[in-house]
N, C-alpha and C. Protein backbone atom coordinates (compact mmCIF):
# COMPACT_ATOMS: atom_id res chain seq x y z
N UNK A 1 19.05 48.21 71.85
CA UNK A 1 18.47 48.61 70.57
C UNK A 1 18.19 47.39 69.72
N UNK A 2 19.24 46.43 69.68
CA UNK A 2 19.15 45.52 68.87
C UNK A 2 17.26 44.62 69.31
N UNK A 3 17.50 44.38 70.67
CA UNK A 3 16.12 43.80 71.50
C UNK A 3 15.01 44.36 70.80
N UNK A 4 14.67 45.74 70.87
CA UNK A 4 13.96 46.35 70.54
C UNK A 4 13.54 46.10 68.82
N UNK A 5 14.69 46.05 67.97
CA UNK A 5 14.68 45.69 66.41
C UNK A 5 13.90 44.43 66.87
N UNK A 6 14.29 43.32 67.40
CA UNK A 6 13.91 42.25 67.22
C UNK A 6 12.69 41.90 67.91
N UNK A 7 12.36 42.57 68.65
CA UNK A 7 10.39 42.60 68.93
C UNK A 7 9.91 43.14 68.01
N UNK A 8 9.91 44.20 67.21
CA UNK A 8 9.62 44.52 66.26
C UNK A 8 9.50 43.54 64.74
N UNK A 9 10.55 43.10 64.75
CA UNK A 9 10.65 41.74 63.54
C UNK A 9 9.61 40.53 63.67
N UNK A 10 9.92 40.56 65.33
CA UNK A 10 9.12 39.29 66.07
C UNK A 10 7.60 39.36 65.55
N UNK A 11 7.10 40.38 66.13
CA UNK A 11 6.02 41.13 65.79
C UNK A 11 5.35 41.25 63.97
N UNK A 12 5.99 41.61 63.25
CA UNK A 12 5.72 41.83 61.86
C UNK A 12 5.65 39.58 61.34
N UNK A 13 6.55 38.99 61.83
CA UNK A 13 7.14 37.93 61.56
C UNK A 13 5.41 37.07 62.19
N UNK A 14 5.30 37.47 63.58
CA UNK A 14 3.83 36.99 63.71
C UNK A 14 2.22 37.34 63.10
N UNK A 15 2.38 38.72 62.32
CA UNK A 15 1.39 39.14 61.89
C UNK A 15 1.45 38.21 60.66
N UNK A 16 2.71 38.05 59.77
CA UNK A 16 2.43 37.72 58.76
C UNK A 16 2.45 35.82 59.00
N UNK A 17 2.78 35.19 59.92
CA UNK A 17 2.18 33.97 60.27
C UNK A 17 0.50 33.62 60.67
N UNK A 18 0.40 34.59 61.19
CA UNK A 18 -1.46 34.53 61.67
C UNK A 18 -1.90 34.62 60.13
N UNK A 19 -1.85 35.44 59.25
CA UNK A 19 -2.28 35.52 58.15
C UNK A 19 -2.12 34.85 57.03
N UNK A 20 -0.91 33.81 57.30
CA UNK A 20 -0.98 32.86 56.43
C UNK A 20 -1.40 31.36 57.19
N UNK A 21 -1.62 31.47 58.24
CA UNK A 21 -2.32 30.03 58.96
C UNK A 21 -3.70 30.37 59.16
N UNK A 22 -4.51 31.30 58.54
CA UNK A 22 -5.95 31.43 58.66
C UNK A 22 -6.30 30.13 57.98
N UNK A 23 -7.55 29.71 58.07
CA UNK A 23 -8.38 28.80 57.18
C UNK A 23 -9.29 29.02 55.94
N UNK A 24 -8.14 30.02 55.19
CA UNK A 24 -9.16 30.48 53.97
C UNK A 24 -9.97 30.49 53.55
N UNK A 25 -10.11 29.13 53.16
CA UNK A 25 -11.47 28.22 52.57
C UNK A 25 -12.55 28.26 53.58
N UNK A 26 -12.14 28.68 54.91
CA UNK A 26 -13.10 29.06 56.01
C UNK A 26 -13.90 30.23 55.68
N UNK A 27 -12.51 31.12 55.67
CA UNK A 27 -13.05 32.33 55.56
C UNK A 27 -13.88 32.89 54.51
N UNK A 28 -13.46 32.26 53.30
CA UNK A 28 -14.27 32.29 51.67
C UNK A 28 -15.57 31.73 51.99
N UNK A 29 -15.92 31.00 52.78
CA UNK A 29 -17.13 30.42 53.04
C UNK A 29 -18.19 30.98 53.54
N UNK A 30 -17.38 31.80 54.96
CA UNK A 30 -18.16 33.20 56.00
C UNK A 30 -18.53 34.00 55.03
N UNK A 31 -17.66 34.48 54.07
CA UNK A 31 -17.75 35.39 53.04
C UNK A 31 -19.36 35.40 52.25
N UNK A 32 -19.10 34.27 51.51
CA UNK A 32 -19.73 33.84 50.97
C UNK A 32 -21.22 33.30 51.15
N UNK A 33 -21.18 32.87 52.85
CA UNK A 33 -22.69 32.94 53.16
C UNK A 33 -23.07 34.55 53.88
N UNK A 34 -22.31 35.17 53.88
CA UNK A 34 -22.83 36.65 54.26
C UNK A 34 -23.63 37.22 53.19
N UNK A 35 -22.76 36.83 52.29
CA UNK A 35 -23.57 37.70 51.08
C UNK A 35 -24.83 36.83 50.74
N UNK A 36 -25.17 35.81 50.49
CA UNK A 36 -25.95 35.07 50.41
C UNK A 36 -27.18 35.30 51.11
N UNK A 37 -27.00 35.20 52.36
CA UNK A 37 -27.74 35.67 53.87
C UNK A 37 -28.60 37.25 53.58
N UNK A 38 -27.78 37.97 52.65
CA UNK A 38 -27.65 39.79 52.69
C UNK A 38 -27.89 39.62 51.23
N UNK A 39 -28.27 39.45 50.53
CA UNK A 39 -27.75 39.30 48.59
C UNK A 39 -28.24 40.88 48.01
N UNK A 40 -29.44 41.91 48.48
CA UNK A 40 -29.24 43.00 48.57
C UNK A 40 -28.26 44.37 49.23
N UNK A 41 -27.46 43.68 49.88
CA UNK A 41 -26.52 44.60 50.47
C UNK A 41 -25.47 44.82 49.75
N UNK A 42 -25.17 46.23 50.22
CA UNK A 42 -23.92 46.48 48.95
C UNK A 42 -22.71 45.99 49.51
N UNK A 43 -21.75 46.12 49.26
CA UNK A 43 -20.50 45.64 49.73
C UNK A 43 -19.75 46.69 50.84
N UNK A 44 -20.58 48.38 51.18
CA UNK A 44 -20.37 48.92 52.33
C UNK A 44 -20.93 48.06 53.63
N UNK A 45 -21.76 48.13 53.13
CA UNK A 45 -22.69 47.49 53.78
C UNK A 45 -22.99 46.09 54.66
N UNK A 46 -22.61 45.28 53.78
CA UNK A 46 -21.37 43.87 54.48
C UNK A 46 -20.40 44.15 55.40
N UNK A 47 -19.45 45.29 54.25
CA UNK A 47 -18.56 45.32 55.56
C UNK A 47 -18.93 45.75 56.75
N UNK A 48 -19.72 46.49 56.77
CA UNK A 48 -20.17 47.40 57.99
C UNK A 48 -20.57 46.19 59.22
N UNK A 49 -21.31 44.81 58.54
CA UNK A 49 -21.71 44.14 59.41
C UNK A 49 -20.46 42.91 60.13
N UNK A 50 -19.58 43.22 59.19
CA UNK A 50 -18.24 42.38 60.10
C UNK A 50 -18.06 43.33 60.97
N UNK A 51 -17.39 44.31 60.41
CA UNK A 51 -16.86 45.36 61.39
C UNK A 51 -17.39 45.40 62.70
N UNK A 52 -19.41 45.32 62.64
CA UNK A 52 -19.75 45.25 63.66
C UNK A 52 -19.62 44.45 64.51
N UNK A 53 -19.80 43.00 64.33
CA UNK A 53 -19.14 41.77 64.92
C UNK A 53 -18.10 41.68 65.46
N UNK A 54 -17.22 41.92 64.92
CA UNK A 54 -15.60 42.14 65.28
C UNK A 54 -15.60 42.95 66.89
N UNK A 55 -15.93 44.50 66.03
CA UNK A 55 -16.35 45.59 67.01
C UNK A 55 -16.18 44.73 68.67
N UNK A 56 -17.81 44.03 68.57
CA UNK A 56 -18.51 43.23 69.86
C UNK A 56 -17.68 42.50 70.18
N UNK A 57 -17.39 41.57 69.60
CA UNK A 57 -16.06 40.55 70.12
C UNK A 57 -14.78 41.04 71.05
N UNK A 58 -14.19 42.10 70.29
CA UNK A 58 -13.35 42.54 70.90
C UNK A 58 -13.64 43.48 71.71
N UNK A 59 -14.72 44.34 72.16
CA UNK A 59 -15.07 44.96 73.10
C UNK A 59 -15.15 44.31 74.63
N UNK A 60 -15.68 42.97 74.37
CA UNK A 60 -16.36 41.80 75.28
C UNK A 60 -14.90 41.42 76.19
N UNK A 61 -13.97 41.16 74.63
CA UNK A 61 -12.68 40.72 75.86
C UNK A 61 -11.76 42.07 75.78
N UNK A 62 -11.77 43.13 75.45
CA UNK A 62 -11.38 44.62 76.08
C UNK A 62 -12.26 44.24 77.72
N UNK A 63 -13.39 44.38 77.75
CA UNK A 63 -13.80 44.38 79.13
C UNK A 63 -13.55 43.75 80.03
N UNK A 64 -13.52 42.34 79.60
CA UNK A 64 -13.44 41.58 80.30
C UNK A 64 -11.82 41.36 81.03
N UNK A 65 -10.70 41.70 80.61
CA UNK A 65 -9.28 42.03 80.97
C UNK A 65 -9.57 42.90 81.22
N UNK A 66 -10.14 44.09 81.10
CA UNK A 66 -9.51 45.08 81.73
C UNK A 66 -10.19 45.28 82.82
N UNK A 67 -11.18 44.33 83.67
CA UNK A 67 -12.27 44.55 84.55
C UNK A 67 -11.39 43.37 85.70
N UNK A 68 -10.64 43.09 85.72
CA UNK A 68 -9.60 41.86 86.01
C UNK A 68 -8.83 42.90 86.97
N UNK A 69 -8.84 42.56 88.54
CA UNK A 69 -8.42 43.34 89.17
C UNK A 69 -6.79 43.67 89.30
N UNK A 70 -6.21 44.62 89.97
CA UNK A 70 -4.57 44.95 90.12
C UNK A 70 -3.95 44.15 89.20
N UNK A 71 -2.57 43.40 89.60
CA UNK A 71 -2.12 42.30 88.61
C UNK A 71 -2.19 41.61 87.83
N UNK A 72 -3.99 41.17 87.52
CA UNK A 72 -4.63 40.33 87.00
C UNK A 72 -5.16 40.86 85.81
N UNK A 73 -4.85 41.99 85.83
CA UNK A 73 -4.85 42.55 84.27
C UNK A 73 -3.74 42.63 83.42
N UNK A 74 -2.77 42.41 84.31
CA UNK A 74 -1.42 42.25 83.28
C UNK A 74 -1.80 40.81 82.42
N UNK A 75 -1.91 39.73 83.10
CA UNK A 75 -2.49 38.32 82.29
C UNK A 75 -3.23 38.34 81.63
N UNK A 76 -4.22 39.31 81.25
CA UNK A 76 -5.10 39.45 80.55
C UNK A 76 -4.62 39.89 79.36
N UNK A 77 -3.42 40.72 79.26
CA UNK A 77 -3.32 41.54 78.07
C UNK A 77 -2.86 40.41 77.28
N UNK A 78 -2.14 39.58 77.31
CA UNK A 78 -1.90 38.85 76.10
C UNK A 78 -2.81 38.29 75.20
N UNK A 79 -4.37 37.73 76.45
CA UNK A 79 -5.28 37.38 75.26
C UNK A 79 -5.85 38.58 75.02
N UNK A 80 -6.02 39.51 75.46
CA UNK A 80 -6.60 40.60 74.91
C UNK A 80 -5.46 40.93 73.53
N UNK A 81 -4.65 41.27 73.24
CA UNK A 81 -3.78 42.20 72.03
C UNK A 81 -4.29 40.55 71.10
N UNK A 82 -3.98 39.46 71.52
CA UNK A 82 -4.03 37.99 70.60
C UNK A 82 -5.08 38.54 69.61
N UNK A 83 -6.46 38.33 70.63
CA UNK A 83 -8.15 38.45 70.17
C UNK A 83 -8.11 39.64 69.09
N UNK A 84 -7.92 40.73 69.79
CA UNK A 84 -7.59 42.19 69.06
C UNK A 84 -7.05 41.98 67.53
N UNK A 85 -5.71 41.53 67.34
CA UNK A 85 -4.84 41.43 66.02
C UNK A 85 -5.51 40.27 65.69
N UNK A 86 -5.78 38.98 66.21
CA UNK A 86 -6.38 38.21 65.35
C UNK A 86 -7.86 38.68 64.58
N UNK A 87 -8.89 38.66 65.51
CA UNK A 87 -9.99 39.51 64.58
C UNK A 87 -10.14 40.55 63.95
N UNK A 88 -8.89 41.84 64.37
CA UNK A 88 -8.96 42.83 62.99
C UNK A 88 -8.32 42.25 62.07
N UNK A 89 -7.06 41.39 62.27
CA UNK A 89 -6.60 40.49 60.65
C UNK A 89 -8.01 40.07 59.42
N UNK A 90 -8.58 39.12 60.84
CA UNK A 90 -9.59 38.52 59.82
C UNK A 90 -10.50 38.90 59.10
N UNK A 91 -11.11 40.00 59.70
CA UNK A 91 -11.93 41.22 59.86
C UNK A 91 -11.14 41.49 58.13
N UNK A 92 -10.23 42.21 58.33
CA UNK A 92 -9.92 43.08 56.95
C UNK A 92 -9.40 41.60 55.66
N UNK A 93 -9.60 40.77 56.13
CA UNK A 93 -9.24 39.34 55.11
C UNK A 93 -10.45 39.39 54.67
N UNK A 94 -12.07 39.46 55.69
CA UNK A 94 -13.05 39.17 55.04
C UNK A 94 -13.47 40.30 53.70
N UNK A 95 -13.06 41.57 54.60
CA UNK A 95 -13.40 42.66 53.90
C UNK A 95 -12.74 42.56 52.26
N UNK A 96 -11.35 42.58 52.25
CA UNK A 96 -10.91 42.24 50.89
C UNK A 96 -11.78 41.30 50.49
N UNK A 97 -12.27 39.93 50.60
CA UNK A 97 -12.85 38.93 49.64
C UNK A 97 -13.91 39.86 49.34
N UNK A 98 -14.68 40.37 50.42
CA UNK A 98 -16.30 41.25 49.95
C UNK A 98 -15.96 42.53 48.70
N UNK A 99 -15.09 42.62 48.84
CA UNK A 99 -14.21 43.55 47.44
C UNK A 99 -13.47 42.92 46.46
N UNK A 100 -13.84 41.19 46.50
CA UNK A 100 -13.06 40.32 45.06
C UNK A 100 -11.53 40.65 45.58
N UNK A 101 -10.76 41.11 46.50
CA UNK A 101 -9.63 40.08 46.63
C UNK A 101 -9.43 39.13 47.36
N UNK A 102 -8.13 37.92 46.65
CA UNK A 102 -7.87 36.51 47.31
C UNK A 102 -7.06 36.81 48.58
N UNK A 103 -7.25 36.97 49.58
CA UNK A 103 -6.26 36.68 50.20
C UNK A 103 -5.00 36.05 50.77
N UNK A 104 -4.72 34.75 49.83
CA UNK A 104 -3.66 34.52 49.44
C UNK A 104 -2.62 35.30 49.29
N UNK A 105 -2.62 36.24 48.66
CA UNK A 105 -1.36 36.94 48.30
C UNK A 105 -0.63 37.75 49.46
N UNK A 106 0.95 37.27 48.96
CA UNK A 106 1.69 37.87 50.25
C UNK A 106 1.69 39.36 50.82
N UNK A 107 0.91 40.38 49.62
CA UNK A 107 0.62 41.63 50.09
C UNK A 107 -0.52 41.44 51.02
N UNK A 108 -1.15 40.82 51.04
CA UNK A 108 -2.27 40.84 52.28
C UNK A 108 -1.58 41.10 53.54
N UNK A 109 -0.55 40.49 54.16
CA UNK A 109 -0.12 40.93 55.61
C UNK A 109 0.27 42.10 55.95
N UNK A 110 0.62 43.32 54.50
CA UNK A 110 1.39 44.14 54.61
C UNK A 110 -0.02 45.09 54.68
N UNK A 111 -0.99 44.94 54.02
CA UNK A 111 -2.37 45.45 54.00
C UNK A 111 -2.98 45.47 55.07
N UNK A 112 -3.17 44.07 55.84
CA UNK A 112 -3.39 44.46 57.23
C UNK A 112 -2.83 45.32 58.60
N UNK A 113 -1.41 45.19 58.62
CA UNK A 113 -0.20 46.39 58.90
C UNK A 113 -0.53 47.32 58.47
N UNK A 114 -1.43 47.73 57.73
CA UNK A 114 -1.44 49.34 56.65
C UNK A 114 -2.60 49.35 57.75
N UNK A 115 -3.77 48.50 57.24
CA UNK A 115 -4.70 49.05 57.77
C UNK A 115 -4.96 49.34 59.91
N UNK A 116 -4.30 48.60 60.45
CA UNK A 116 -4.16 48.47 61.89
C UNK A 116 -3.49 49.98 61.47
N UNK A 117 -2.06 49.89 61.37
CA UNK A 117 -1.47 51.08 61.61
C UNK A 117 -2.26 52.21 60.93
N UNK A 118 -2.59 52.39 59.87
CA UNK A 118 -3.85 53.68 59.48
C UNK A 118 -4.74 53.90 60.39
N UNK A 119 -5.81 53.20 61.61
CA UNK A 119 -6.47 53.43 61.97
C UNK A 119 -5.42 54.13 63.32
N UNK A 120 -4.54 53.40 64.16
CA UNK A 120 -3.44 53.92 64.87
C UNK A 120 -2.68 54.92 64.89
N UNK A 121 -3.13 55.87 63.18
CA UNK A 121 -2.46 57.31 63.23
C UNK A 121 -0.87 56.99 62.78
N UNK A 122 -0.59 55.65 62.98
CA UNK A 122 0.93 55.47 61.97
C UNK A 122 1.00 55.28 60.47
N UNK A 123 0.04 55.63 59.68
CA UNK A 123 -0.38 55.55 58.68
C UNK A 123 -0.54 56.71 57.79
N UNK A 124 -0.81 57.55 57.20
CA UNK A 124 -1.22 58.83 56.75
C UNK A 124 -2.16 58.26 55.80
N UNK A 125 -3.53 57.84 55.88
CA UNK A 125 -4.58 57.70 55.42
C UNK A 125 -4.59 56.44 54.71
N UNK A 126 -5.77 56.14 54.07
CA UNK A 126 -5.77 54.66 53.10
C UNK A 126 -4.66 54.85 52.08
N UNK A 127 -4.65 55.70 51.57
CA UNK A 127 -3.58 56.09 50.63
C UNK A 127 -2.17 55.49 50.79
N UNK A 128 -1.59 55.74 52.64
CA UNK A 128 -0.33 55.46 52.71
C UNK A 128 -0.21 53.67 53.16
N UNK A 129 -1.12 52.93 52.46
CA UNK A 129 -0.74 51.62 52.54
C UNK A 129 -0.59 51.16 51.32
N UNK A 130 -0.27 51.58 50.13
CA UNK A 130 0.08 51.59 49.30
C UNK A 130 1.84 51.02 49.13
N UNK A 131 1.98 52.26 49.71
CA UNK A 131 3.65 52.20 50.15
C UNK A 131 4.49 51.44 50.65
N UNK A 132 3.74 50.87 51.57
CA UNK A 132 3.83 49.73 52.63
C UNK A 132 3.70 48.58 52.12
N UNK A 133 2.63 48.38 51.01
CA UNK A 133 2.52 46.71 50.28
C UNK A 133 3.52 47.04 49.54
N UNK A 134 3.75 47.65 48.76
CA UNK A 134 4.83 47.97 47.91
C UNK A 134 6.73 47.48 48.40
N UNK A 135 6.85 47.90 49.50
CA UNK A 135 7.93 48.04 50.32
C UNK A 135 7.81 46.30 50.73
N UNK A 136 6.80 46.53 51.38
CA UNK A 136 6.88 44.78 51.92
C UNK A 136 6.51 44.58 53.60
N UNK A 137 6.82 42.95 54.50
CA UNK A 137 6.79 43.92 56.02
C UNK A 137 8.29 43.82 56.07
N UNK A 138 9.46 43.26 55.66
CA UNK A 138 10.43 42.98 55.89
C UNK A 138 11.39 44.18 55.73
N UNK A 139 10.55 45.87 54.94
CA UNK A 139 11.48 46.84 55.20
C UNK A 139 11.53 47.35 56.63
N UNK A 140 12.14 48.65 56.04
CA UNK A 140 12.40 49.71 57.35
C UNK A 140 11.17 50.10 57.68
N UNK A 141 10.51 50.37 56.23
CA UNK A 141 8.71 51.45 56.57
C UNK A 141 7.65 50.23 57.81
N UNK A 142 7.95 49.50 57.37
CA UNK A 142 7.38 48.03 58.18
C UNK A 142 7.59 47.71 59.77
N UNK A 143 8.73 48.20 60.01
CA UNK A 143 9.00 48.29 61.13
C UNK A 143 8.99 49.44 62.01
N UNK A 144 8.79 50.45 61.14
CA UNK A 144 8.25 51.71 61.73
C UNK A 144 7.04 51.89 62.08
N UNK A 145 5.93 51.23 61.49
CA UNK A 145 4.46 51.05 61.42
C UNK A 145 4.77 50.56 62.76
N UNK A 146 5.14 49.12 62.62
CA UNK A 146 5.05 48.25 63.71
C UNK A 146 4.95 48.91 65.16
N UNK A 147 6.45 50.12 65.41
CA UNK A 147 7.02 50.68 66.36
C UNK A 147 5.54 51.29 66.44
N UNK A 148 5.15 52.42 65.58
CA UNK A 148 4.03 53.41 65.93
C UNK A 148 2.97 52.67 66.75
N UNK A 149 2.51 51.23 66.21
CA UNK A 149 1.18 50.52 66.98
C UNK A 149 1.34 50.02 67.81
N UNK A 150 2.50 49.70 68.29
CA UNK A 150 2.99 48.78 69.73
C UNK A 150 3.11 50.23 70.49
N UNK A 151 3.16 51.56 70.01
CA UNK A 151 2.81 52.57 71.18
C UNK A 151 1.17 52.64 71.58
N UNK A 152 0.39 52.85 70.36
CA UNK A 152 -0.68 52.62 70.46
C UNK A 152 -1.03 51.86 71.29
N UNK A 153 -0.75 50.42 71.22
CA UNK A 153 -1.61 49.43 72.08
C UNK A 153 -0.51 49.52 73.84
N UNK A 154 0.22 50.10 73.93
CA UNK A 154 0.56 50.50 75.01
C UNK A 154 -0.27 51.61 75.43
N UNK A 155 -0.87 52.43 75.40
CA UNK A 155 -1.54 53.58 75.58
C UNK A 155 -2.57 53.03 76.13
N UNK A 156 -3.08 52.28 75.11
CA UNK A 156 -4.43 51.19 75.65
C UNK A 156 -4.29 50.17 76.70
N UNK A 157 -3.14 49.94 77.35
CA UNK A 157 -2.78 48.98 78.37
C UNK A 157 -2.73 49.77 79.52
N UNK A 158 -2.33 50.97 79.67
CA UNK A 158 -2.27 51.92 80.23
C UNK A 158 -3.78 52.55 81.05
N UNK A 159 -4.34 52.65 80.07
CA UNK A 159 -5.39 52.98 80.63
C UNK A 159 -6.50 51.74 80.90
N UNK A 160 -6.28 50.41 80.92
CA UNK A 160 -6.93 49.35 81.45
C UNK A 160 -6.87 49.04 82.76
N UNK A 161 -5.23 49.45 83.06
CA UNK A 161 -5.03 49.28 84.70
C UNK A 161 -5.61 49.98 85.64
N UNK A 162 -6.98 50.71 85.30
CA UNK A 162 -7.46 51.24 86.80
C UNK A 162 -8.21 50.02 86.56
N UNK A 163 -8.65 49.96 88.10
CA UNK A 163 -9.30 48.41 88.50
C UNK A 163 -11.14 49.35 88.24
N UNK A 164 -11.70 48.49 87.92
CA UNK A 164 -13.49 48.94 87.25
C UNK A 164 -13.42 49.58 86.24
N UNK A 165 -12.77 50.88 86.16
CA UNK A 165 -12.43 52.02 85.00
C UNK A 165 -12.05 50.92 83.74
N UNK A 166 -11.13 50.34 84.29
CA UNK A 166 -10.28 49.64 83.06
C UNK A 166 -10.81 48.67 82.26
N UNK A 167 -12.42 48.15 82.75
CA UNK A 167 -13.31 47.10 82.11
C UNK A 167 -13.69 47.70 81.25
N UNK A 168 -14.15 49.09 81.36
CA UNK A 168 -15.09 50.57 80.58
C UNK A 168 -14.18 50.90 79.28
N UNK A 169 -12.86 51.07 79.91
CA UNK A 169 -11.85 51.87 78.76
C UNK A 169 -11.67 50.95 77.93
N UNK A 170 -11.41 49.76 77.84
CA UNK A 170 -10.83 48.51 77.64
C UNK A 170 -11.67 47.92 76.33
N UNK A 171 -13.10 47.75 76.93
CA UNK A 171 -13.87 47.48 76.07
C UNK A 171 -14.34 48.84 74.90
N UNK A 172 -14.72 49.75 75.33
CA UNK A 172 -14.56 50.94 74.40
C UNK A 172 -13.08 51.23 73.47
N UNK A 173 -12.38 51.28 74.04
CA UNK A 173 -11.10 51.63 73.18
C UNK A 173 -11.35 50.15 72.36
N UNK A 174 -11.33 48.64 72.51
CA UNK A 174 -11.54 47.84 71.65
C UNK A 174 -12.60 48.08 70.80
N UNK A 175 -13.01 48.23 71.18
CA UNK A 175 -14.64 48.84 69.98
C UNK A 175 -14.12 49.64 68.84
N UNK A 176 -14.11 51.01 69.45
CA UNK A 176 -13.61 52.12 68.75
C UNK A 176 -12.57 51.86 68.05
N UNK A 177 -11.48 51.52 68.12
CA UNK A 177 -10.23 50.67 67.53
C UNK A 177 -10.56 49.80 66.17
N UNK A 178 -11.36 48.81 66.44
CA UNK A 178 -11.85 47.98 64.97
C UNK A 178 -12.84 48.52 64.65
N UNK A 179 -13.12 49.22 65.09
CA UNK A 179 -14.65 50.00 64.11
C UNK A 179 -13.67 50.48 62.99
N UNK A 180 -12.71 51.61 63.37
CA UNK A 180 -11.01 51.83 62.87
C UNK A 180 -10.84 51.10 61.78
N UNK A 181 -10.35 50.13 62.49
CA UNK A 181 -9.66 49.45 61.24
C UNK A 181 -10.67 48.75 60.59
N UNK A 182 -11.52 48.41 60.30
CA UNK A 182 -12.66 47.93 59.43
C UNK A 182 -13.01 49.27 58.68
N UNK A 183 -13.18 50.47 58.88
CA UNK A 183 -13.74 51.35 57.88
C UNK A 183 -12.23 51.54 57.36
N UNK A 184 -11.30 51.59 57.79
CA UNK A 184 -10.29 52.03 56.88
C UNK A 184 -9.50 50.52 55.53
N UNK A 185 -10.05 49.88 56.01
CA UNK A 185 -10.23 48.91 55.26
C UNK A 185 -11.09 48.54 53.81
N UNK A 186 -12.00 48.88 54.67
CA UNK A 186 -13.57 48.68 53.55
C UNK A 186 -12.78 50.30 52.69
N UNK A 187 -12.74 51.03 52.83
CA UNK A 187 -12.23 52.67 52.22
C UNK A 187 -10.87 51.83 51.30
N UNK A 188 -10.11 51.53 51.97
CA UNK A 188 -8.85 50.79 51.06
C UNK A 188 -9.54 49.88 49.98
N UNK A 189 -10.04 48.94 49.82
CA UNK A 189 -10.09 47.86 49.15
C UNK A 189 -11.07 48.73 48.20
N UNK A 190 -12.00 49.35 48.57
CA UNK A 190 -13.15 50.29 47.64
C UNK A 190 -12.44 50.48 46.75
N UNK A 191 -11.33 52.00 46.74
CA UNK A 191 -10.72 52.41 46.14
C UNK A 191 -9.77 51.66 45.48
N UNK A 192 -9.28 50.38 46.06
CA UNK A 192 -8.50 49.45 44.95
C UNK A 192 -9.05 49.33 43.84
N UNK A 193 -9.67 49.11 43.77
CA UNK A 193 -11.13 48.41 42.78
C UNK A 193 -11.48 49.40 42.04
N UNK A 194 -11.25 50.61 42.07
CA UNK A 194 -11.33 51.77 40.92
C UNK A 194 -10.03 51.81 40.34
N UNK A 195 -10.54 52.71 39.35
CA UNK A 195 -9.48 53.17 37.85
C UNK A 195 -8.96 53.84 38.46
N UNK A 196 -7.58 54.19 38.61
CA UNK A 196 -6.51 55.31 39.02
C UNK A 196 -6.66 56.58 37.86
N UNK A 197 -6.92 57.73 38.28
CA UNK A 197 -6.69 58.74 37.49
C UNK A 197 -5.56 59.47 37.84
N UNK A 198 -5.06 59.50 36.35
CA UNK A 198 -3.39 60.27 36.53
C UNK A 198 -3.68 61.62 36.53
């Protein structure tokens, strides 16, 4: 049990390292010539075009591991889940700036955890990441998320291991997955950005 706590920690402990070793000033930049590039697009609309990017990226290496015959798809999964959590991180980093937040702030890692796990069904809508920045990743709710998406992306490992099938599923379930977490994202940060009515 204890093992188990501590992949879990491991896990939350690496999300919120990827997210503070991004290259901000990178990313403020991507940001920033998107809109530039787009200066009529609304800010759905932006997002829609990371999301799509992302989408492709991670579809490409969904396929490409999971098209990796018998054994040789087990090696694959590490850069596959890497690629996966790194570009939906960044993915929902860009999305906040396209909605005026810094990503600096230490609620950002707990936001991305909201949003992965919201699209993963460990979430109960944009709404329940609220709770979660609030709490932090270092609670209990944090590590429960965690538990729910490490089933998730087991499910998805699962069905990579048929040999041909698993290039198909692999890359689709990656698709479908950050399409996920990019609209539930762009939906989160929207609604930040409005007045709360009591």
């Amino acid at each position: 049990m204890a093992a188990s706590g501590s992949f879990f920690d491991d896990f939350l402990e690496f999300l919120r390292k990827l997210i503070e070793d991004f290259d901000k000033e990178k990313i403020r930049k991507e940001v920033e010539e998107l809109k530039a590039r787009f200066p009529s697009k609304s800010n759905e609309e932006l997002s829609q075009r990371l999301i799509n990017d992302a989408s492709v990226v991670c579809a490409i290496v969904g396929a490409g591991t999971g098209a990796l015959p018998g054994p040789w798809t087990f090696i694959g999964i590490a850069p596959d889940i890497t690629t996966l959590l790194m570009k939906q991180s960044c993915m929902v980093l860009k999305i906040a700036m396209i909605y005026g937040y810094d990503p600096d702030g230490g609620e950002r890692a707990a936001e991305v955890l909201g949003c992965i796990g919201c699209a993963g069904g460990a979430v109960a809508g944009a709404q329940g990441i609220r709770p979660l920045v609030k709490a932090g990743l270092k609670s209990k709710l944090a590590k429960e998320i965690a538990k729910k998406i490490g089933v998730v992306l087991g499910r998805r490992l699962v069905a990579k291991i048929v040999p041909v099938v698993g290039g198909l599923v692999g890359g689709g379930l990656n698709y479908a997955g950050v399409q996920v977490v990019g609209k539930v994202a762009a939906k989160y940060y929207k609604k930040k950005g409005e007045p709360h009515v009591e």
